[in-house]
N, C-alpha and C. Protein backbone atom coordinates (compact mmCIF):
# COMPACT_ATOMS: atom_id res chain seq x y z
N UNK A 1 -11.82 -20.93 24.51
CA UNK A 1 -11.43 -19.54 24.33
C UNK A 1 -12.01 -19.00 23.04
N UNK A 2 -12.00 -19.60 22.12
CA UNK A 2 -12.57 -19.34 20.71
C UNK A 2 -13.97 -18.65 20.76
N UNK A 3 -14.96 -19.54 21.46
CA UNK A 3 -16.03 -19.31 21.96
C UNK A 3 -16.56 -17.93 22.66
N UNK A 4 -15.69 -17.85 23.64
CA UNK A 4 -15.56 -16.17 24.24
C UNK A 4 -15.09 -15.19 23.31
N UNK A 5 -13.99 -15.61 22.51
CA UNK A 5 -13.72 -14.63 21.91
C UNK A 5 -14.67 -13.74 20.92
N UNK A 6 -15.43 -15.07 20.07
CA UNK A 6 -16.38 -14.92 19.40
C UNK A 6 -17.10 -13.63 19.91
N UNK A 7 -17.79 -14.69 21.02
CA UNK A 7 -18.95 -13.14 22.22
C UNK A 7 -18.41 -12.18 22.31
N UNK A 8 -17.03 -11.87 22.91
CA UNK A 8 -16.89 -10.36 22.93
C UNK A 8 -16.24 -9.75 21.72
N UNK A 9 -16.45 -10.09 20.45
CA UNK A 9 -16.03 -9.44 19.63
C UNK A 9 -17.81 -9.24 18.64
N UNK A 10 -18.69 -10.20 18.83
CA UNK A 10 -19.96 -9.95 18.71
C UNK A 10 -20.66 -8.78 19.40
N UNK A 11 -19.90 -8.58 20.71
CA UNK A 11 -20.60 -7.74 21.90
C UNK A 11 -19.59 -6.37 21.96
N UNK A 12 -18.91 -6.38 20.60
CA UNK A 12 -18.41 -5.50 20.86
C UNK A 12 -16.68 -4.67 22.05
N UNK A 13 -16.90 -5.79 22.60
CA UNK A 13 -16.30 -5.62 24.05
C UNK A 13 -14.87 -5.86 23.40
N UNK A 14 -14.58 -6.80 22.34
CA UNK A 14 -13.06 -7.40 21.48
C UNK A 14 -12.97 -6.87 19.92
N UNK A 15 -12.58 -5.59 19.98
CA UNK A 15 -12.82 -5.55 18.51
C UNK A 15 -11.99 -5.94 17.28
N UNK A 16 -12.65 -6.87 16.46
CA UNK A 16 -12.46 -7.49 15.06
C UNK A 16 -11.00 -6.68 14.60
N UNK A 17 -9.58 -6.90 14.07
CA UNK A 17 -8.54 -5.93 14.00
C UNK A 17 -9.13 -5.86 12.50
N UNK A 18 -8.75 -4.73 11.85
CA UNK A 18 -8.64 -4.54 10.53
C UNK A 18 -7.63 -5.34 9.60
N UNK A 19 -7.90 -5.94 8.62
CA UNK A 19 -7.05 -6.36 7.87
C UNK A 19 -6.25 -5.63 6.40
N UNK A 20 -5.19 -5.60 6.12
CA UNK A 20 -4.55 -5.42 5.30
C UNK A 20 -3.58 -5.99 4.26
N UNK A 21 -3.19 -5.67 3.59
CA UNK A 21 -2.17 -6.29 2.09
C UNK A 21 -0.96 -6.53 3.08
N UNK A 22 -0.08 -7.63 3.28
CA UNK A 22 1.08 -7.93 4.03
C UNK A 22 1.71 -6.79 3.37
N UNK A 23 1.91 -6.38 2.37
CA UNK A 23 2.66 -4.98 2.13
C UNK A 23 2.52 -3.37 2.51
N UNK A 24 1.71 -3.77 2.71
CA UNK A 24 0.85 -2.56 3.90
C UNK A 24 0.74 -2.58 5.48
N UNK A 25 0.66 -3.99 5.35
CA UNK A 25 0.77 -3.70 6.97
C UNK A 25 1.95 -3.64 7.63
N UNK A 26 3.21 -4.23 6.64
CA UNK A 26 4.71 -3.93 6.54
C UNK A 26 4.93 -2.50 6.87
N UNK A 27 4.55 -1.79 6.60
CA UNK A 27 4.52 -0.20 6.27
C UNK A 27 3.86 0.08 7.67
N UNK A 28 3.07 -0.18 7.98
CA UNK A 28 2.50 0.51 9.54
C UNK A 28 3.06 -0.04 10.23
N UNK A 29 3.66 -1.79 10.65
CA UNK A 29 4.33 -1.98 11.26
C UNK A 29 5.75 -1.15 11.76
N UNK A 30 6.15 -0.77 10.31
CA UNK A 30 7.38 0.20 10.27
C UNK A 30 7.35 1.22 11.18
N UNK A 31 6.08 2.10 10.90
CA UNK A 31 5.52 3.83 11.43
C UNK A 31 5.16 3.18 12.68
N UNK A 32 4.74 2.27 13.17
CA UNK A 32 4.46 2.30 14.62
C UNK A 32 6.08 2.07 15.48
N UNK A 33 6.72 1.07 14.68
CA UNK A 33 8.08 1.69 15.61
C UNK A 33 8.21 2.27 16.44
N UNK A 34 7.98 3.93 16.06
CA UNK A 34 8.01 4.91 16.34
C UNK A 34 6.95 5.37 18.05
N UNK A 35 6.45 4.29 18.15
CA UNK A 35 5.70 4.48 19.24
C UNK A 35 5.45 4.25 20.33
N UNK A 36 5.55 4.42 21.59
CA UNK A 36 5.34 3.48 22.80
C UNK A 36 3.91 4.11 23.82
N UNK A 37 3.07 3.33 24.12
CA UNK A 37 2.05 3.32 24.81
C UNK A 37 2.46 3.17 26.31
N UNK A 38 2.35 4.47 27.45
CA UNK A 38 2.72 4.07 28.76
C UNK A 38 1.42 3.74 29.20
N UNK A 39 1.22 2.92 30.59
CA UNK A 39 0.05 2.73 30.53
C UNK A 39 0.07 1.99 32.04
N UNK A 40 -1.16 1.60 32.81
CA UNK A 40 -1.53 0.30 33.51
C UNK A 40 -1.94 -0.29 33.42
N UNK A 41 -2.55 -1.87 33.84
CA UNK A 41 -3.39 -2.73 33.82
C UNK A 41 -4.42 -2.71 33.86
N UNK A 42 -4.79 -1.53 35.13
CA UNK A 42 -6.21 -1.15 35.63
C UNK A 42 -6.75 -0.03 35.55
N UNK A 43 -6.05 0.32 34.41
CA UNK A 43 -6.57 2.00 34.00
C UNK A 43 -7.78 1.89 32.85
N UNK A 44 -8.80 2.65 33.36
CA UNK A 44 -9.79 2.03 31.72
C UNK A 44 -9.71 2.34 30.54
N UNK A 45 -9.02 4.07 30.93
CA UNK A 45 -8.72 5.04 30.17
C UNK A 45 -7.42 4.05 28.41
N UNK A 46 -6.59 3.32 29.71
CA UNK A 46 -5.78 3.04 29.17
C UNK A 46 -6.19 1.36 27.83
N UNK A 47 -7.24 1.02 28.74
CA UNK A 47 -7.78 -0.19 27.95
C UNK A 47 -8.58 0.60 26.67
N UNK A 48 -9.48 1.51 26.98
CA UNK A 48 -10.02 2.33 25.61
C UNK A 48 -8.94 2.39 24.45
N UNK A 49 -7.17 2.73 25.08
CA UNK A 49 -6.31 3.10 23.48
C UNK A 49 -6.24 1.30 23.09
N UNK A 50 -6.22 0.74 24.15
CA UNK A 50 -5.52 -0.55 23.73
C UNK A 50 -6.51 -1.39 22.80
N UNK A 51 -8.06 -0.89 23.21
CA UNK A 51 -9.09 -1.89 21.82
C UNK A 51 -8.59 -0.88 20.54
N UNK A 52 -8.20 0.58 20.86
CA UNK A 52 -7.99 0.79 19.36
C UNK A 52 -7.32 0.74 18.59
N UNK A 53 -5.86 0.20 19.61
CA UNK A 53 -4.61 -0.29 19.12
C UNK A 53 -5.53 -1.63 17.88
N UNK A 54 -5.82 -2.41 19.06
CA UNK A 54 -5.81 -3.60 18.18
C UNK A 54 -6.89 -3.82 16.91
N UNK A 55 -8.29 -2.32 17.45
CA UNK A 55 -9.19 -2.42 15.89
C UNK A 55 -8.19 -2.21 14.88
N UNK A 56 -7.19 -1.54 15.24
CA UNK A 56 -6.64 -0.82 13.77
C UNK A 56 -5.33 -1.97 13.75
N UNK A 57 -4.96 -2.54 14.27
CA UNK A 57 -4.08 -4.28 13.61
C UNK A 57 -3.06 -3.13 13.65
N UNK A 58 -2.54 -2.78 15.06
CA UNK A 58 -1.15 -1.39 15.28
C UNK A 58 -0.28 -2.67 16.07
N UNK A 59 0.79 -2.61 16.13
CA UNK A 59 2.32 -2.98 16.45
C UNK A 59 2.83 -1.67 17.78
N UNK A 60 1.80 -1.41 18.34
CA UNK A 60 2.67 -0.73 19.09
C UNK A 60 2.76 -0.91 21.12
N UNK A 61 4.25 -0.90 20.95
CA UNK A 61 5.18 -1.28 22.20
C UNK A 61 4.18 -0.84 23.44
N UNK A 62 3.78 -1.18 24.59
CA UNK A 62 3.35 -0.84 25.38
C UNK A 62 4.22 -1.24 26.96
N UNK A 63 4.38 -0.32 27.94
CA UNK A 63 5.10 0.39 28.90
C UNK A 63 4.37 0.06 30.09
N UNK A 64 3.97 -0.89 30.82
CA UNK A 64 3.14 -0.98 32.17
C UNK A 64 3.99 -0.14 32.99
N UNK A 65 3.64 0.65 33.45
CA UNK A 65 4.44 1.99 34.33
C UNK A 65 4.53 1.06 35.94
N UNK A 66 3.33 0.81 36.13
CA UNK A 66 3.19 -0.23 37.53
C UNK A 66 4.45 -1.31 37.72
N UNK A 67 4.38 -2.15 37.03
CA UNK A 67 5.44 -2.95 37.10
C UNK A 67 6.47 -2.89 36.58
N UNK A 68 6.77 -1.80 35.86
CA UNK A 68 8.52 -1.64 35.01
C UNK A 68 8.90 -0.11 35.19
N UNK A 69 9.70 0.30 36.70
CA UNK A 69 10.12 1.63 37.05
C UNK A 69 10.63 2.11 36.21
N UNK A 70 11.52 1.48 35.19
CA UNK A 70 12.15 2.52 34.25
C UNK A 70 11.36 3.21 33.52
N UNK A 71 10.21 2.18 33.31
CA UNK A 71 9.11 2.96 31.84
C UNK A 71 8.14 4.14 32.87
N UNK A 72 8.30 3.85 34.49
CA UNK A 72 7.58 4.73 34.94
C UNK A 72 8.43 6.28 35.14
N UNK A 73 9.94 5.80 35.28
CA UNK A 73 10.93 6.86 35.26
C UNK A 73 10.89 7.77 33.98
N UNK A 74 10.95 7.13 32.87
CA UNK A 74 11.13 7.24 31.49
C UNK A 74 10.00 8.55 31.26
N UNK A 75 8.71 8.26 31.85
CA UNK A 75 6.99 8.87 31.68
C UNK A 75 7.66 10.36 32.47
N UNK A 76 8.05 9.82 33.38
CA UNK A 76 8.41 11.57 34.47
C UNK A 76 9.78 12.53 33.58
N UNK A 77 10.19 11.70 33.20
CA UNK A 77 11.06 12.67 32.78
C UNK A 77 11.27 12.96 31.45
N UNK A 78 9.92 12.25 29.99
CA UNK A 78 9.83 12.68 28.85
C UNK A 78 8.85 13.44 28.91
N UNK A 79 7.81 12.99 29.45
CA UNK A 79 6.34 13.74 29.36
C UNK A 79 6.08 14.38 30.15
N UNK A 80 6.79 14.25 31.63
CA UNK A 80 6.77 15.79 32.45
C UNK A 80 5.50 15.33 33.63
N UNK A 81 4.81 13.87 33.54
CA UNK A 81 4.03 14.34 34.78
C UNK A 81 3.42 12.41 34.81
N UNK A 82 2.73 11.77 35.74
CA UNK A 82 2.75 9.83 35.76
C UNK A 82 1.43 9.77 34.79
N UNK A 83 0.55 11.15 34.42
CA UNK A 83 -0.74 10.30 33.67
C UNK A 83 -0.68 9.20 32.64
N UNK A 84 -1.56 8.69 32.84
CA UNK A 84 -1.65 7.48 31.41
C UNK A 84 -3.41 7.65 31.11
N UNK A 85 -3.51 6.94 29.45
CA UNK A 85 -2.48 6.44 28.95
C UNK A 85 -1.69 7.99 28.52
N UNK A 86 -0.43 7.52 28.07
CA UNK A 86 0.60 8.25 27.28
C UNK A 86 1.56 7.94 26.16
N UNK A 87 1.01 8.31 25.19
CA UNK A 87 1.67 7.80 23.66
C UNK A 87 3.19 8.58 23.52
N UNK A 88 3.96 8.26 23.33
CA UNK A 88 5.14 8.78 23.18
C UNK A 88 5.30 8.57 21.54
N UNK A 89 5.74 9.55 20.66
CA UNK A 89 5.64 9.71 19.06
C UNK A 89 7.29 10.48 18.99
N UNK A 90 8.02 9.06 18.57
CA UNK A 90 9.07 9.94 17.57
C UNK A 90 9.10 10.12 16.50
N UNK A 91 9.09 11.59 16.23
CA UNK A 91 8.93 12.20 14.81
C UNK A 91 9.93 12.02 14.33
N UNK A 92 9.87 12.16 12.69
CA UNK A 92 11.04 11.53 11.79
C UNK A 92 12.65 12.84 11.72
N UNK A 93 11.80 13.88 12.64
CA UNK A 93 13.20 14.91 12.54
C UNK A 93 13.82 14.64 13.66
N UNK A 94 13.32 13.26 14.69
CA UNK A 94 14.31 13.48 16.02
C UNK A 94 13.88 14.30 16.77
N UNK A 95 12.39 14.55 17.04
CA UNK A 95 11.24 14.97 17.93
C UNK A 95 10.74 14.50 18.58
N UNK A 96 10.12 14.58 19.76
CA UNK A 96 9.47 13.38 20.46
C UNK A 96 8.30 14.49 21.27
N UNK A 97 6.96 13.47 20.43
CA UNK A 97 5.69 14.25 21.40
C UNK A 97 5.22 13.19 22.22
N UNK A 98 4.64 13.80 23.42
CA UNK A 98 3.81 12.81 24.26
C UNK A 98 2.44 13.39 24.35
N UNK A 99 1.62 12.62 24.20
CA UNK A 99 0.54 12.80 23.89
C UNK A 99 -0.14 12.27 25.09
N UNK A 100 -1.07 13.00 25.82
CA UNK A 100 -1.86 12.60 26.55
C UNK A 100 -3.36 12.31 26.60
N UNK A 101 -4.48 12.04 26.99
CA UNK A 101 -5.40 11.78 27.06
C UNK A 101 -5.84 10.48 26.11
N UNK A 102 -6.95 10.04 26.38
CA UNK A 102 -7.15 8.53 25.92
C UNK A 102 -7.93 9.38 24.23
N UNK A 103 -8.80 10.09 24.32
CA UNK A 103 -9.51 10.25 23.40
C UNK A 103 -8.99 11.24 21.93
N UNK A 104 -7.23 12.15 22.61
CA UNK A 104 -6.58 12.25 22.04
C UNK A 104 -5.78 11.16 21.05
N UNK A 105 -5.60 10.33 21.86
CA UNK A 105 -4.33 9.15 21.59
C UNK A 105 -5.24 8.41 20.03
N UNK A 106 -6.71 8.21 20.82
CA UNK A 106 -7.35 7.22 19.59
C UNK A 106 -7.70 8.24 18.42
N UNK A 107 -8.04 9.53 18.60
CA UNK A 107 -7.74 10.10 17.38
C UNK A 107 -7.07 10.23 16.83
N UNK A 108 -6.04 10.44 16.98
CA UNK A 108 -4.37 10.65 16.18
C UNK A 108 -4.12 9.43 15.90
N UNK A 109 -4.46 8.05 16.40
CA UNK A 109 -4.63 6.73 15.74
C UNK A 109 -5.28 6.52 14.36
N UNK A 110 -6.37 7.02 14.82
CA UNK A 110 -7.43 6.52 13.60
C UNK A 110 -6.62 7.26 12.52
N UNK A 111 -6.99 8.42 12.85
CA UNK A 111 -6.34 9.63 11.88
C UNK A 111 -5.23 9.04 10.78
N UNK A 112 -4.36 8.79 11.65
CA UNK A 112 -2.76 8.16 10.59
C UNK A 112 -3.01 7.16 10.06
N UNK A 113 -3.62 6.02 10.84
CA UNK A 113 -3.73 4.42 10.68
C UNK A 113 -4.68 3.81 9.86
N UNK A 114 -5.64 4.80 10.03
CA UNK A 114 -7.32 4.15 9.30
C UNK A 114 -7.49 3.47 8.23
């Protein structure tokens, strides 16, 4: 496995996570809390947030809508409609945005996380 991993993180395909000060990454661990990724297995859309979850070394909860009805119940009746992926963001006033689109989601990633 080491071996593969190597290749697709050479090839791009696994990307390398960012590293940080354990006191820092304490701190994003914290702010991602705040987050849950709905999503499928076989969505590509949904694999695009998930390499950027992990370039950026993020902690955040992810929701297979396919196999766990509640998280698919949960999607219809916070965010209003089944697309994925779908970032769900609770804000610190007791707000909650859902964020849709893949190329949204990884910007507002980078953006906070970088």
């Amino acid at each position: 496995m080491g071996l593969l991993r190597n290749l697709l993180t050479r090839t791009g395909l696994l990307p390398e996570p960012i590293t940080r000060t354990p006191e820092h990454q304490a701190e994003i661990d914290r702010q991602t809390d705040m987050l849950v990724l709905f999503c499928f297995a076989e969505c590509p859309y949904c694999y695009r947030v998930q390499r950027a979850i992990r370039r950026l070394n993020l902690n955040v909860a992810l929701r297979d809508i396919h196999h766990d009805p509640v998280a698919h119940d949960e999607l219809l009746r916070g965010g209003g409609k089944e697309q994925v992926p779908c970032l769900r963001i609770e804000e610190p006033d007791g707000g909650t945005v859902w964020l849709y689109e893949s190329a949204d989601i990884v910007r507002f990633l980078r953006q906070r996380f970088s």
